[in-house]
Protein backbone atom coordinates (compact mmCIF):
# COMPACT_ATOMS: atom_id res chain seq x y z
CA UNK A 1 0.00 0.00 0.00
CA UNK A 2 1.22 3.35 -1.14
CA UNK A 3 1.57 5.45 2.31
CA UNK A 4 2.30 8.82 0.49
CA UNK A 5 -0.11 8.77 -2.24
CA UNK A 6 -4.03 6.84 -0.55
CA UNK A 7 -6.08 7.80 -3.71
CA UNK A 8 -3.88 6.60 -5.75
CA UNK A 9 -4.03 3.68 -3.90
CA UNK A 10 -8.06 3.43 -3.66
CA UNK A 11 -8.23 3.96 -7.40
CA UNK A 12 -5.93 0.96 -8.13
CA UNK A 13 -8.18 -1.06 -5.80
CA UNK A 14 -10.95 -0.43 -7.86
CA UNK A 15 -9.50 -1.04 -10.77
CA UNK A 16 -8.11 -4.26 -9.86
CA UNK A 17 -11.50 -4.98 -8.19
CA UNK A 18 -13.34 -4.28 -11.09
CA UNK A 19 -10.48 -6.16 -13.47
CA UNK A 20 -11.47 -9.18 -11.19
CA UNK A 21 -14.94 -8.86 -11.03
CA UNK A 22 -15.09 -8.48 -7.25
CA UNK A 23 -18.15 -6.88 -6.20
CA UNK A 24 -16.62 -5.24 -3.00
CA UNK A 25 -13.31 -3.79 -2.48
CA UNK A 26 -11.79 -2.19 0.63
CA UNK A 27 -9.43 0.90 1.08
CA UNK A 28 -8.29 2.93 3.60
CA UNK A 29 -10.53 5.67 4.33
CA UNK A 30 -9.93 9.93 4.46
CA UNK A 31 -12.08 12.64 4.08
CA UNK A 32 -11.07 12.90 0.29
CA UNK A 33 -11.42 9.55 -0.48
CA UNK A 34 -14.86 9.60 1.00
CA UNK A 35 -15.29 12.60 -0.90
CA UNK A 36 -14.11 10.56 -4.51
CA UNK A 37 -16.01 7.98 -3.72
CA UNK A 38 -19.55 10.26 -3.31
CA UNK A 39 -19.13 12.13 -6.51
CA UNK A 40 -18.18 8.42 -8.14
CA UNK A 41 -21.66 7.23 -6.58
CA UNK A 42 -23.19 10.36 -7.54
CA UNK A 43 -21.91 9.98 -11.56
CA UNK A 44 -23.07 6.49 -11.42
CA UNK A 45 -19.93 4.63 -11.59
CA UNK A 46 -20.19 3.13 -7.89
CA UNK A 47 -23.19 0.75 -6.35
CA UNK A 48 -22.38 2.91 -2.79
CA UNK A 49 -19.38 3.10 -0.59
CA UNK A 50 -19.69 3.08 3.31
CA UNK A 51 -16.95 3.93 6.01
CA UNK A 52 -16.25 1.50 8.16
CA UNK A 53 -14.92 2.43 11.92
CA UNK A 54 -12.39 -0.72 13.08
CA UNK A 55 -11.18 2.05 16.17
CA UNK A 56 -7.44 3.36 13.51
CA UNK A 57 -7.70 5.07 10.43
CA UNK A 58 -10.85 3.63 9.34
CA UNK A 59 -11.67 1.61 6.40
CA UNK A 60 -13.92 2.41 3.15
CA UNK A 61 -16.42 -1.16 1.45
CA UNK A 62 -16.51 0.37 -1.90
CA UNK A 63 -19.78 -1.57 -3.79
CA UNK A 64 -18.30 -1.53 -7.20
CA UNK A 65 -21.05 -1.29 -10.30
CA UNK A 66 -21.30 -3.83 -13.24
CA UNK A 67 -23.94 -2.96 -16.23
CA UNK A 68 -26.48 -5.51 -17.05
CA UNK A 69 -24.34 -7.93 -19.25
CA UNK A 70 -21.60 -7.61 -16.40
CA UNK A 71 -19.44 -5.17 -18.27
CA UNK A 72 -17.36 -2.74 -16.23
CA UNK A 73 -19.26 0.54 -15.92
CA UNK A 74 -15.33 2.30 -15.43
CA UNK A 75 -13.25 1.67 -18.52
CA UNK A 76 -10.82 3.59 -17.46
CA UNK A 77 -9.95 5.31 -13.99
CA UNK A 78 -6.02 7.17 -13.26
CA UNK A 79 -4.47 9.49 -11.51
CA UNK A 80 -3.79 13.15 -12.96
CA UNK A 81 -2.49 15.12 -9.99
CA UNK A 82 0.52 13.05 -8.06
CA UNK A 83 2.07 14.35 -4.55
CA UNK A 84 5.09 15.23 -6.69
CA UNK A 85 3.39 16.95 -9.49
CA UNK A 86 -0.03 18.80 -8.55
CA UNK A 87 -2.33 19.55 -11.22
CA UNK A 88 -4.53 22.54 -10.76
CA UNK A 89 -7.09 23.84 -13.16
CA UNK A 90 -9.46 27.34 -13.55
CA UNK A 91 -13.52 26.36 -13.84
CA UNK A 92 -13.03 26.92 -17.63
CA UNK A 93 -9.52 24.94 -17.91
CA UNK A 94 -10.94 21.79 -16.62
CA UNK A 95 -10.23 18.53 -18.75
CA UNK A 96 -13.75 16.76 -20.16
CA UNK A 97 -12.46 13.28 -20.33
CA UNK A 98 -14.16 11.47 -23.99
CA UNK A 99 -15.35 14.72 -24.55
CA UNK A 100 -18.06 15.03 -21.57
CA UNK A 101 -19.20 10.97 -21.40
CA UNK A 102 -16.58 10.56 -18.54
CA UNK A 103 -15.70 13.01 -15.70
CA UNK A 104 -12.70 14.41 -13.89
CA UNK A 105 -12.92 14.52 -10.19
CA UNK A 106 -11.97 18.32 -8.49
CA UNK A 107 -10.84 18.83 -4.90
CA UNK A 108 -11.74 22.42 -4.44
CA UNK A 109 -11.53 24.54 -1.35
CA UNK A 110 -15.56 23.90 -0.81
CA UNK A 111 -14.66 20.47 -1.08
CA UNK A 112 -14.30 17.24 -3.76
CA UNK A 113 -16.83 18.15 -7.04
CA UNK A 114 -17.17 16.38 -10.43
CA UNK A 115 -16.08 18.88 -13.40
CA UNK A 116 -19.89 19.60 -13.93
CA UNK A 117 -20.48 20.44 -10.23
CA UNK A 118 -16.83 22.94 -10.72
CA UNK A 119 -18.25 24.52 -14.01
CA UNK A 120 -22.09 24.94 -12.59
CA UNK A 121 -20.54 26.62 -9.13
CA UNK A 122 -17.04 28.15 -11.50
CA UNK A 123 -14.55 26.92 -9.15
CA UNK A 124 -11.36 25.41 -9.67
CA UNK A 125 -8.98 23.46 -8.17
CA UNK A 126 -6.58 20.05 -8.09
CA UNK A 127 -7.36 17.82 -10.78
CA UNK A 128 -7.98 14.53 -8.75
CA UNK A 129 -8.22 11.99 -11.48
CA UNK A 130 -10.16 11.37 -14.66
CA UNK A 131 -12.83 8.37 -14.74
CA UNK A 132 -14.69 7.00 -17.76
């Protein structure tokens, strides 16, 4: 487990969960990978997520989603902003992953958005990671 970087290493959970075709996966938990995970839910790409108190850090049961052949609903899931390269992007400047069918994820000083939420409300901030 990657100690410096814990979204990176919830979004590789997924996608190995998914890649597997496990229905639950399980990942440390923080308020901004709580945050990921309700805008993920929100978009559609998660079944739910719920945090999980074990008296530490805490842990996060991410529910992943399958549509109704069992294909992955997430093709495609990465990293954009890394703890040694930060990514940050104006309302207008933010990326619209296969042209507005996927999403990019925001952390914003009023807290974690999907680039929809960012461009409705015109804030900016640290590109998260791109899902589709």
């Amino acid at each position: 487990m990657s100690l410096s970087d814990p979204i990176a290493d919830m979004l590789t959970r997924i996608r190995n969960g998914l890649r597997s075709r496990h229905e639950i996966v399980t990942a440390k938990a923080s308020k901004i990978c709580e945050g990921i995970c309700r805008v993920l839910k929100e978009e559609g790409y998660l079944s739910d997520y719920k945090r999980i108190e074990d008296g530490k850090q805490g842990l996060l049961r991410i529910y992943l989603k399958y549509g109704p052949q069992g294909q992955e609903v997430i093709s495609e899931i990465k990293r954009v902003s890394k703890p040694g390269l930060r990514i940050y992007r104006s309302a207008q400047e933010l990326p619209r992953p296969m042209d507005g069918l996927g999403i990019s994820v925001i952390s914003t000083s009023a807290g974690v958005f999907s680039d929809r939420q960012c461009r409705e409300k015109n804030v900016g901030g640290e590109v998260l990671a791109i899902v589709s």
